[in-house]
N, C-alpha and C. Protein backbone atom coordinates (compact mmCIF):
# COMPACT_ATOMS: atom_id res chain seq x y z
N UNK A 1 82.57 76.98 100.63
CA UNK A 1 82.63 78.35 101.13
C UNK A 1 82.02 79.27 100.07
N UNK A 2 81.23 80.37 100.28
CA UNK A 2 80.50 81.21 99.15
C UNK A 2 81.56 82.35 98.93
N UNK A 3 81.60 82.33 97.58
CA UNK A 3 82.33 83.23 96.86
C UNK A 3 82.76 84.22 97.64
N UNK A 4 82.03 84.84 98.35
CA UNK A 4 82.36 86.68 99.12
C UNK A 4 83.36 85.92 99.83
N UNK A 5 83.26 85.06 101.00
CA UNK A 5 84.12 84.26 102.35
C UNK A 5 85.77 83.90 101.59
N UNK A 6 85.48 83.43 100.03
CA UNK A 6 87.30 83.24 99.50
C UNK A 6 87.45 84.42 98.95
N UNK A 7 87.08 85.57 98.56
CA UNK A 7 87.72 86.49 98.11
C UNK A 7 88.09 87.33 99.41
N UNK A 8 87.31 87.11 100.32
CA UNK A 8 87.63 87.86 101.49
C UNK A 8 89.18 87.35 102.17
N UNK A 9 88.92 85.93 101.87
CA UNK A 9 89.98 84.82 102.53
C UNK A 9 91.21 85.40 101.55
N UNK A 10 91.10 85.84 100.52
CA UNK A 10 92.29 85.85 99.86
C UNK A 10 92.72 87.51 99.78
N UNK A 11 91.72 88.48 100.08
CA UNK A 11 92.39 89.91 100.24
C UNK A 11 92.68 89.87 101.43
N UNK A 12 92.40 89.28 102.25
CA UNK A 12 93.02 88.96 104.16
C UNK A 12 94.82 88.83 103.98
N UNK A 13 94.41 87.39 103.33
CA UNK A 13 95.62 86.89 103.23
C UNK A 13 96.83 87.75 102.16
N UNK A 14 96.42 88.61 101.66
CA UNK A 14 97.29 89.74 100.48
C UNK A 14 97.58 90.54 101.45
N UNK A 15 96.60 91.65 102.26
CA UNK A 15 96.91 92.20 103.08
C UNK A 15 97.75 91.98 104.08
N UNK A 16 97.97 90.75 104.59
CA UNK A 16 98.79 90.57 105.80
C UNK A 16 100.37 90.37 105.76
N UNK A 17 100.53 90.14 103.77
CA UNK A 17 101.92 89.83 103.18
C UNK A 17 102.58 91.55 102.96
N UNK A 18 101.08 92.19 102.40
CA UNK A 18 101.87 94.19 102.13
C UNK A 18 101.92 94.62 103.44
N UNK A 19 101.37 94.21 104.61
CA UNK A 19 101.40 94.80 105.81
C UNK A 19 102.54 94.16 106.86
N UNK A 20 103.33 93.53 106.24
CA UNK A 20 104.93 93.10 106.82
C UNK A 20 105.50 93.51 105.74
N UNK A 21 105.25 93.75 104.75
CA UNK A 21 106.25 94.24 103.45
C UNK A 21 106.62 95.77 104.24
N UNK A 22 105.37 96.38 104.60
CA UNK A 22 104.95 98.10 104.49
C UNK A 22 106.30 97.96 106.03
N UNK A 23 105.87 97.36 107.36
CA UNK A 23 106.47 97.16 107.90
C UNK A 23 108.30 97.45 107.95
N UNK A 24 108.36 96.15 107.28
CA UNK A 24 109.82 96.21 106.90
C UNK A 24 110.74 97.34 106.51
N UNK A 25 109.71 98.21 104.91
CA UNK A 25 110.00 99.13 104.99
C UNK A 25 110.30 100.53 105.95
N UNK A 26 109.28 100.48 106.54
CA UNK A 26 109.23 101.61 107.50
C UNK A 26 110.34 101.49 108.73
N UNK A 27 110.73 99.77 108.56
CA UNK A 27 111.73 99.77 109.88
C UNK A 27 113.05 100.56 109.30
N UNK A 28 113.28 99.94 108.52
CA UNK A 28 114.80 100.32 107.60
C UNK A 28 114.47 102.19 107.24
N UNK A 29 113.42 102.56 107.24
CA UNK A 29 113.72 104.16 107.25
C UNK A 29 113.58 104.92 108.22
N UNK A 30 113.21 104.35 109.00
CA UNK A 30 113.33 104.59 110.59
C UNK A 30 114.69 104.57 111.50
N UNK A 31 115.26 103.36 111.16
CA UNK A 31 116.81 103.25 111.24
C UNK A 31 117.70 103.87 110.70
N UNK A 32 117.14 104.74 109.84
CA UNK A 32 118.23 105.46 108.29
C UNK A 32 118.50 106.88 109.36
N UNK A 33 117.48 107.10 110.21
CA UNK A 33 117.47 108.44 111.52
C UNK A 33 118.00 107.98 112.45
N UNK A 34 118.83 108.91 113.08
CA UNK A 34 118.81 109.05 114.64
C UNK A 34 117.79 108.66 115.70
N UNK A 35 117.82 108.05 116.49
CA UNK A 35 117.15 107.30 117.33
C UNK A 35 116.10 108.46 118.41
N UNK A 36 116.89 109.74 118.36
CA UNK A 36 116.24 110.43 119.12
C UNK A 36 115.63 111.51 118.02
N UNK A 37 115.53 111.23 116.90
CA UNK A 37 114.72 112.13 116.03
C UNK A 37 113.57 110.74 115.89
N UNK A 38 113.53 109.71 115.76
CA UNK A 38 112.78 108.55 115.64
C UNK A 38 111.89 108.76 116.75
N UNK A 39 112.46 108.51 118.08
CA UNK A 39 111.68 109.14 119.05
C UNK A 39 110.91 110.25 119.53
N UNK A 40 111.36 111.06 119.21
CA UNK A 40 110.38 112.38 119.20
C UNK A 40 109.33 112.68 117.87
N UNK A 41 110.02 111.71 117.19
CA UNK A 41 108.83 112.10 115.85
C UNK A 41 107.46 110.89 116.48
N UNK A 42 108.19 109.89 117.46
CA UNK A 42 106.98 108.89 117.71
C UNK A 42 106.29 109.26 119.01
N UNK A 43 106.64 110.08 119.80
CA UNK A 43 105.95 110.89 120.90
C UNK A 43 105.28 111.58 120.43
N UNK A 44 105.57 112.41 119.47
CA UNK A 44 104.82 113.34 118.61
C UNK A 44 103.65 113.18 118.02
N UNK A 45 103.72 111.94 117.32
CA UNK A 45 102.81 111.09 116.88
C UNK A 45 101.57 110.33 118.08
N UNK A 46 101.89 109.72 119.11
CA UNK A 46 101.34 109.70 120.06
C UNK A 46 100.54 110.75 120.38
N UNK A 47 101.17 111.71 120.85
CA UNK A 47 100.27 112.90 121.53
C UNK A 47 99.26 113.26 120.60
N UNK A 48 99.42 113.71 119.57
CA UNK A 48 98.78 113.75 118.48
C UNK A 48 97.51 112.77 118.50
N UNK A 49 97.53 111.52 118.52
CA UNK A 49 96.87 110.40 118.59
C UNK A 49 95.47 110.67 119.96
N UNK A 50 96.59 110.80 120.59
CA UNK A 50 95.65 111.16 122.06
C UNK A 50 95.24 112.53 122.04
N UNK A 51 95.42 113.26 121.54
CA UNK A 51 94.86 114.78 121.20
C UNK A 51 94.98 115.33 119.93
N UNK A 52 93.83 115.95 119.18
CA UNK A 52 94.24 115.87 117.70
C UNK A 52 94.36 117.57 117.45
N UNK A 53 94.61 118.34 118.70
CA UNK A 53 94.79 119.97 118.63
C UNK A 53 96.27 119.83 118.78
N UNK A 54 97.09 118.98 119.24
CA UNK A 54 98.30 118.89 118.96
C UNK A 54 98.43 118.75 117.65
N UNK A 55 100.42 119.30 117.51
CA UNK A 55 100.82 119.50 116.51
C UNK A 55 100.93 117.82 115.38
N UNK A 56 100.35 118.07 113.88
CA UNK A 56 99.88 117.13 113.43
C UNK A 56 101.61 116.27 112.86
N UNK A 57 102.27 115.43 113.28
CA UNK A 57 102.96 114.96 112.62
C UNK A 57 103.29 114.29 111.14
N UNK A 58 102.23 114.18 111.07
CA UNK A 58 101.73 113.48 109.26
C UNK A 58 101.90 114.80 108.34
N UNK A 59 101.96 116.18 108.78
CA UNK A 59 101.81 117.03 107.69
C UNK A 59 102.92 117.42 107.33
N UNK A 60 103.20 118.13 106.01
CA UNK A 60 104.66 118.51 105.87
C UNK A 60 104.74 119.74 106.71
N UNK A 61 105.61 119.92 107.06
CA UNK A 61 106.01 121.42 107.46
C UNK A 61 106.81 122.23 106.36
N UNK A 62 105.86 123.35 105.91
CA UNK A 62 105.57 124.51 105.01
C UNK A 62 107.07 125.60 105.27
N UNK A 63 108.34 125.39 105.23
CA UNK A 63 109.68 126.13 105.68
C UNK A 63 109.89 126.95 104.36
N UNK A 64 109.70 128.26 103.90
CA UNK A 64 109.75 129.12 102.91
C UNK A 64 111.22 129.60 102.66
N UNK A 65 111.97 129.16 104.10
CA UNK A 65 113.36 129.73 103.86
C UNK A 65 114.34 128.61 103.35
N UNK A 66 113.72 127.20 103.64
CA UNK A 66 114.06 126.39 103.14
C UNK A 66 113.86 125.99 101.54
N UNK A 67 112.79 126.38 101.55
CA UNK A 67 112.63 126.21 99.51
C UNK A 67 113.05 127.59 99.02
N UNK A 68 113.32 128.42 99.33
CA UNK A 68 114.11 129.99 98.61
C UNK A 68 115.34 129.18 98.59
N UNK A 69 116.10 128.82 99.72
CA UNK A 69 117.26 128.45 99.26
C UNK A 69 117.46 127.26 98.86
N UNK A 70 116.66 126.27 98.41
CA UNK A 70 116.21 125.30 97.95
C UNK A 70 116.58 125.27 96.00
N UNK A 71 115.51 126.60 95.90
CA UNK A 71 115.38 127.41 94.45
C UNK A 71 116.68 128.21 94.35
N UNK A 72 117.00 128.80 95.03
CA UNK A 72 118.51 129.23 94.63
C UNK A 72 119.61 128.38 94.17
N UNK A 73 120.13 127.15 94.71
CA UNK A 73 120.92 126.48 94.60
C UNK A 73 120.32 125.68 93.74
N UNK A 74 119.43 125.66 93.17
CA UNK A 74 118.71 125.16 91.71
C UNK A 74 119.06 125.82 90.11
N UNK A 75 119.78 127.09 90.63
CA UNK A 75 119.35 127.90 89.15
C UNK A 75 120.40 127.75 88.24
């Protein structure tokens, strides 16, 4: 087999061990939520998918009243 075909063979095979690792993870913090915040964050995500002028789920949401009192109970 030429060199490129086993290194390929072997970042395949790395990838497919972090991509049930990544998995796993994501199940167990998925479960750490409510089932219907899980769900609407994955509809959300969907629509999004299928339309990208929908609201973007991947971004943080920017809450100013939340970090004032965030920073208050900091000082």
């Amino acid at each position: 087999m030429p060199r490129v075909g086993k290194s390929l063979d072997k970042n395949l095979r790395q990838s497919l061990i972090w991509s049930k690792s990544q998995r796993e993870v994501a199940n167990l913090i998925s479960e750490s939520y409510p089932a219907d915040v899980v769900n609407k964050w994955r509809k959300m995500r969907d629509d999004f998918d299928r339309d990208s002028s929908r609201p973007n789920p991947y971004e943080e949401v920017n809450n100013r009243k939340t970090c004032h009192i965030l920073k208050l109970t900091h000082l």
